[in-house]
Protein backbone atom coordinates (compact mmCIF):
# COMPACT_ATOMS: atom_id res chain seq x y z
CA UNK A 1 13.39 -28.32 74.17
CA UNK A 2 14.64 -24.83 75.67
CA UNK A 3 13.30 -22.21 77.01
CA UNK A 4 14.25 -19.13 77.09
CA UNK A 5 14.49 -16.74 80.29
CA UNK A 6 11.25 -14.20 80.18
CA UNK A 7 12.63 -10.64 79.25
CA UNK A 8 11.50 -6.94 79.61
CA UNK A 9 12.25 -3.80 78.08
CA UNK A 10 10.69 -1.13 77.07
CA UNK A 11 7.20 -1.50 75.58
CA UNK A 12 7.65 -5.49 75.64
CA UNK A 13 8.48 -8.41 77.17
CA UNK A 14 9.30 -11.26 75.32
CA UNK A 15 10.04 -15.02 76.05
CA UNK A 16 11.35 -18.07 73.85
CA UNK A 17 11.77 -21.80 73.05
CA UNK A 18 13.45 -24.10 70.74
CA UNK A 19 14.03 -27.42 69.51
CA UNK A 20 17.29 -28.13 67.78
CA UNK A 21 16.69 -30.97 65.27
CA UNK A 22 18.17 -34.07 66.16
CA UNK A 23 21.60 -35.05 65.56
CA UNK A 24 22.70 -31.47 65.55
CA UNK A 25 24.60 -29.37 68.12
CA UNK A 26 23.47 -25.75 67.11
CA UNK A 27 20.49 -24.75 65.59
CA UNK A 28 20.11 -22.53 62.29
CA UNK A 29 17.14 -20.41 64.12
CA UNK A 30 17.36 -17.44 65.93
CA UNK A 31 16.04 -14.20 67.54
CA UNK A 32 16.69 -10.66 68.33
CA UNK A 33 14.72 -8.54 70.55
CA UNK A 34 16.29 -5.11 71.47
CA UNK A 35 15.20 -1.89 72.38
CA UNK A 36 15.32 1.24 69.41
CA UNK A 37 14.95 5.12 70.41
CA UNK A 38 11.55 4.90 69.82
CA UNK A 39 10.66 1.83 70.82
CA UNK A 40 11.61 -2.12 69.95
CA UNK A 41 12.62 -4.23 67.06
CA UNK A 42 11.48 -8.00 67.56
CA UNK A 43 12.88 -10.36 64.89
CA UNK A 44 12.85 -14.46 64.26
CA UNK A 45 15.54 -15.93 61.50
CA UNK A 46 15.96 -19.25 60.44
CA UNK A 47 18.72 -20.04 58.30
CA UNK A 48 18.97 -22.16 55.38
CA UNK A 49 18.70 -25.96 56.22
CA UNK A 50 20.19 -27.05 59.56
CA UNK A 51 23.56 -27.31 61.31
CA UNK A 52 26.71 -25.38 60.92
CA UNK A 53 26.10 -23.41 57.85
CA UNK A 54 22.07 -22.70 59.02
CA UNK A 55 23.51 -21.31 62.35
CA UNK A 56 26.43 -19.35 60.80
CA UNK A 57 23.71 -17.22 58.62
CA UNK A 58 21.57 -16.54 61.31
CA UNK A 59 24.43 -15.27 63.26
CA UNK A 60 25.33 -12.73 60.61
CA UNK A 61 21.43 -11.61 60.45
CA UNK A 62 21.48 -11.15 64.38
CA UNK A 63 24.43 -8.93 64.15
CA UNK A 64 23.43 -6.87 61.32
CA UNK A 65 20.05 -6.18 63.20
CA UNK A 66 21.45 -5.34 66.57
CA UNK A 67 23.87 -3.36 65.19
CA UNK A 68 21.05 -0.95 62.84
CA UNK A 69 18.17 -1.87 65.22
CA UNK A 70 16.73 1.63 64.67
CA UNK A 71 16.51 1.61 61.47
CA UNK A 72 13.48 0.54 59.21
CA UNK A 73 12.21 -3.02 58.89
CA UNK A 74 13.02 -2.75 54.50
CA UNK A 75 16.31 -0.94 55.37
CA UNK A 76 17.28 -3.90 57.58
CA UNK A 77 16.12 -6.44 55.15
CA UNK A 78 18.74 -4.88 52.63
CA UNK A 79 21.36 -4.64 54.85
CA UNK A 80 21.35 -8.15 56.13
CA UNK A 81 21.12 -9.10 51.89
CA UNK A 82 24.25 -7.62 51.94
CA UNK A 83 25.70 -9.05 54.62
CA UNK A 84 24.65 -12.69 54.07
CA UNK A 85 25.61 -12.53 50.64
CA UNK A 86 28.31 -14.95 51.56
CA UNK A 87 26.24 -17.23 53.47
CA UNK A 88 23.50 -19.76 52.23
CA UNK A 89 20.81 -17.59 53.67
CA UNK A 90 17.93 -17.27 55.54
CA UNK A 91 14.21 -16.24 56.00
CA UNK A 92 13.01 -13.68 58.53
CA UNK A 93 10.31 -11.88 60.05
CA UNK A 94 10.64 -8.47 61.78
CA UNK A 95 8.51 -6.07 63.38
CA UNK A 96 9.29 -1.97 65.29
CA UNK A 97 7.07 -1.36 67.53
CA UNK A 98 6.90 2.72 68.20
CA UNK A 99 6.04 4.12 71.54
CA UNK A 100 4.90 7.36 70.05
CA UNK A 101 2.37 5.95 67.51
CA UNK A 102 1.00 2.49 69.11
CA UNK A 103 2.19 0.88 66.21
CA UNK A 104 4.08 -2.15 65.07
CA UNK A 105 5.71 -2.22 61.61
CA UNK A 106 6.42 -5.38 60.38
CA UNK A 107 8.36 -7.40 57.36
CA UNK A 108 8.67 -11.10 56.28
CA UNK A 109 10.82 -12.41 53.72
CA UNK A 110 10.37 -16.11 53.49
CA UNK A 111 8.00 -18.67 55.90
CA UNK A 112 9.26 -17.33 59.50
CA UNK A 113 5.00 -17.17 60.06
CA UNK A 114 3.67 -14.20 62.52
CA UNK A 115 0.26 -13.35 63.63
CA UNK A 116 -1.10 -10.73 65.93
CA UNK A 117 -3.18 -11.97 68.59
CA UNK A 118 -5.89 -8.97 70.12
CA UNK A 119 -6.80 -8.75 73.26
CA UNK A 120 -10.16 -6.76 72.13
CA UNK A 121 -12.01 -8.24 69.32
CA UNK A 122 -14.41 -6.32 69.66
CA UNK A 123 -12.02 -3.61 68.61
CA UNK A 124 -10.90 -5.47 64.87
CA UNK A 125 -10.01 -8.57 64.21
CA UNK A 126 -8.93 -10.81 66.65
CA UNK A 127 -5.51 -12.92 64.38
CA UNK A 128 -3.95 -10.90 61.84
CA UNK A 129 -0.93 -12.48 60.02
CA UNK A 130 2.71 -10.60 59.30
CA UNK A 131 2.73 -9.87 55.29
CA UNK A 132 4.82 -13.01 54.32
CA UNK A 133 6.57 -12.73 51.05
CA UNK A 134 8.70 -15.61 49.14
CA UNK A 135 12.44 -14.87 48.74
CA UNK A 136 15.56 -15.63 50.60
CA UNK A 137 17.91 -12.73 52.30
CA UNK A 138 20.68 -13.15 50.94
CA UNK A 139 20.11 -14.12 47.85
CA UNK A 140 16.61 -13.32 46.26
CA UNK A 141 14.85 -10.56 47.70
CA UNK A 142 11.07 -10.41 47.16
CA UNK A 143 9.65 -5.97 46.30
CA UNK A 144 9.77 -5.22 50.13
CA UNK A 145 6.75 -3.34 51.29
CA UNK A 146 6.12 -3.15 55.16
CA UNK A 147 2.61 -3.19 57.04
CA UNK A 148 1.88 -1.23 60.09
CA UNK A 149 -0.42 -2.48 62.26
CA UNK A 150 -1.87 -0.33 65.52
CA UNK A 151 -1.53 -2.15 68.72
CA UNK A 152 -3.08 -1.91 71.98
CA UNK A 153 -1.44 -3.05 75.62
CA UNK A 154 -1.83 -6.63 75.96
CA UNK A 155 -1.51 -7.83 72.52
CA UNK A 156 0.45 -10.66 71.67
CA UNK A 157 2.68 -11.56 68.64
CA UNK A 158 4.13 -14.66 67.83
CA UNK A 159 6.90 -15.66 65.66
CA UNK A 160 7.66 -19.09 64.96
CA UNK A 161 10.30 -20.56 61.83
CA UNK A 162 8.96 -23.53 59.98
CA UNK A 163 9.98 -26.06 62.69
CA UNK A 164 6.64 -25.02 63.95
CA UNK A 165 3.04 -26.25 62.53
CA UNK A 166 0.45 -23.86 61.23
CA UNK A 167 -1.97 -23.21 63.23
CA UNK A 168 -0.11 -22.81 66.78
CA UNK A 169 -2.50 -19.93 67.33
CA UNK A 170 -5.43 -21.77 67.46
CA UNK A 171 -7.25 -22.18 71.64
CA UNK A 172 -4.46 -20.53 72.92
CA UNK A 173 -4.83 -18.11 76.03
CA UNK A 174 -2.90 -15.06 75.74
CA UNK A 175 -3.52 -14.20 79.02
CA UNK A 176 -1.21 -16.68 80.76
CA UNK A 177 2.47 -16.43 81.23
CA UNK A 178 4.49 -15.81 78.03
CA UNK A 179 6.77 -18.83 78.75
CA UNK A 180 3.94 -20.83 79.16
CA UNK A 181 2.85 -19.88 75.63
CA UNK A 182 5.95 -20.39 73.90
CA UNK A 183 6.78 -23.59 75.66
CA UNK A 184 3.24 -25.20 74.58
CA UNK A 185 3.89 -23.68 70.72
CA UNK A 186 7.16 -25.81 71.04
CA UNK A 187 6.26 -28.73 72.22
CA UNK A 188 2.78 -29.37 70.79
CA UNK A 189 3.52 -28.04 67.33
CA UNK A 190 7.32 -28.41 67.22
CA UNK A 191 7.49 -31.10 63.88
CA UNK A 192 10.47 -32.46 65.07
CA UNK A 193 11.73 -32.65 61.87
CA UNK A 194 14.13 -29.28 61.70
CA UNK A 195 15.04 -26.82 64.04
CA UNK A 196 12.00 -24.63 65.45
CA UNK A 197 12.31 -21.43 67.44
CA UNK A 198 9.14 -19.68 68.86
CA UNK A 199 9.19 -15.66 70.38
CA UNK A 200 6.03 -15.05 72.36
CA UNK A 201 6.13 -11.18 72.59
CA UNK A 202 3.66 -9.09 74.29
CA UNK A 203 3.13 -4.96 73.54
CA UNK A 204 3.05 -3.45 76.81
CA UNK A 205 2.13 0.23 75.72
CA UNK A 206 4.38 2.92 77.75
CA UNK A 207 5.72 -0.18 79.23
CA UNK A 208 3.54 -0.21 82.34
């Protein structure tokens, strides 16, 4: 398994881990986390299959995001369809977070699963899920329509690819350390099966 190095920036801080599947040197899944003028985009991608091909679509999806990170989760949906046009594809999740509004915006295309974890539950509900919808960028796109969700400081959101059981959620504590999150999602949930890639991000409002 590896973990990722526990990250800041503005609004959140983030950590990883992943499990490349066996008998393969690079894995197809991958993340982007980078700060926007209003806030942070957070994003998970798993490429089509495994191995060289997997990892070479996920690569173009990173770029295309860090390069148009301000721009809206739908209009960077299309543009990485257009870039991974030549590629076999892949499946994402994304969510903005905005400073000014509290809020985080969020996409799927594919099974990259997300779910909002509340600190208050007295306040809503205490899971919600990312709005999942089947297609493959790249190649079929899905009618894109993004969700905005209001967030509070201390909420968490997870992001895992399908190298990761349903149900990772379940008796966790999001008040421990990120890392310590994401490295339990790998390695009790991890199927072992295909690459897996978990991003354990929590909303820190102003960034206080």
């Amino acid at each position: 398994m590896s973990r990722g190095t526990p990250q800041t920036m503005r609004l959140v801080e983030y950590a990883t881990a992943s499990m490349i599947i066996p008998g393969e040197s690079e894995s197809g899944d991958r993340y982007i986390a980078a700060p926007t003028p209003t806030g942070a985009l957070i994003a998970v991608i798993d490429g089509l299959g495994h191995g060289v091909e997997a990892a070479e679509a996920s690569k173009v999806a990173v770029a295309t995001l860090e390069r148009y990170a301000s721009e809206s989760v739908i209009a960077l949906i299309r543009r990485c369809n257009e870039a991974m046009k030549t590629t076999r594809g892949a499946v994402m999740s994304l969510a903005s977070f905005s400073a000014q509004n509290h809020t985080m915006t969020c996409l799927g295309v594919g099974n990259v699963e997300g779910v909002l974890l509340r600190t208050d539950a007295q306040a809503g509900q205490s899971r919600e899920s990312i709005l999942m919808r089947g297609g493959v960028v790249g190649f079929r796109l899905p009618t894109l329509r993004a969700l905005v969700m209001p967030v509070s400081p201390g909420d968490i959101l997870i992001l895992a690819t399908d190298g990761i059981r349903s149900g990772f959620e379940i008796n966790l504590s999001i008040s421990a350390p990120l890392q310590q999150i994401a490295d339990t999602i790998c390695s009790q949930h991890g199927k072992g099966t295909d690459d897996a890639l978990v991003l354990v991000a929590r909303y820190m409002g102003d960034g206080s």
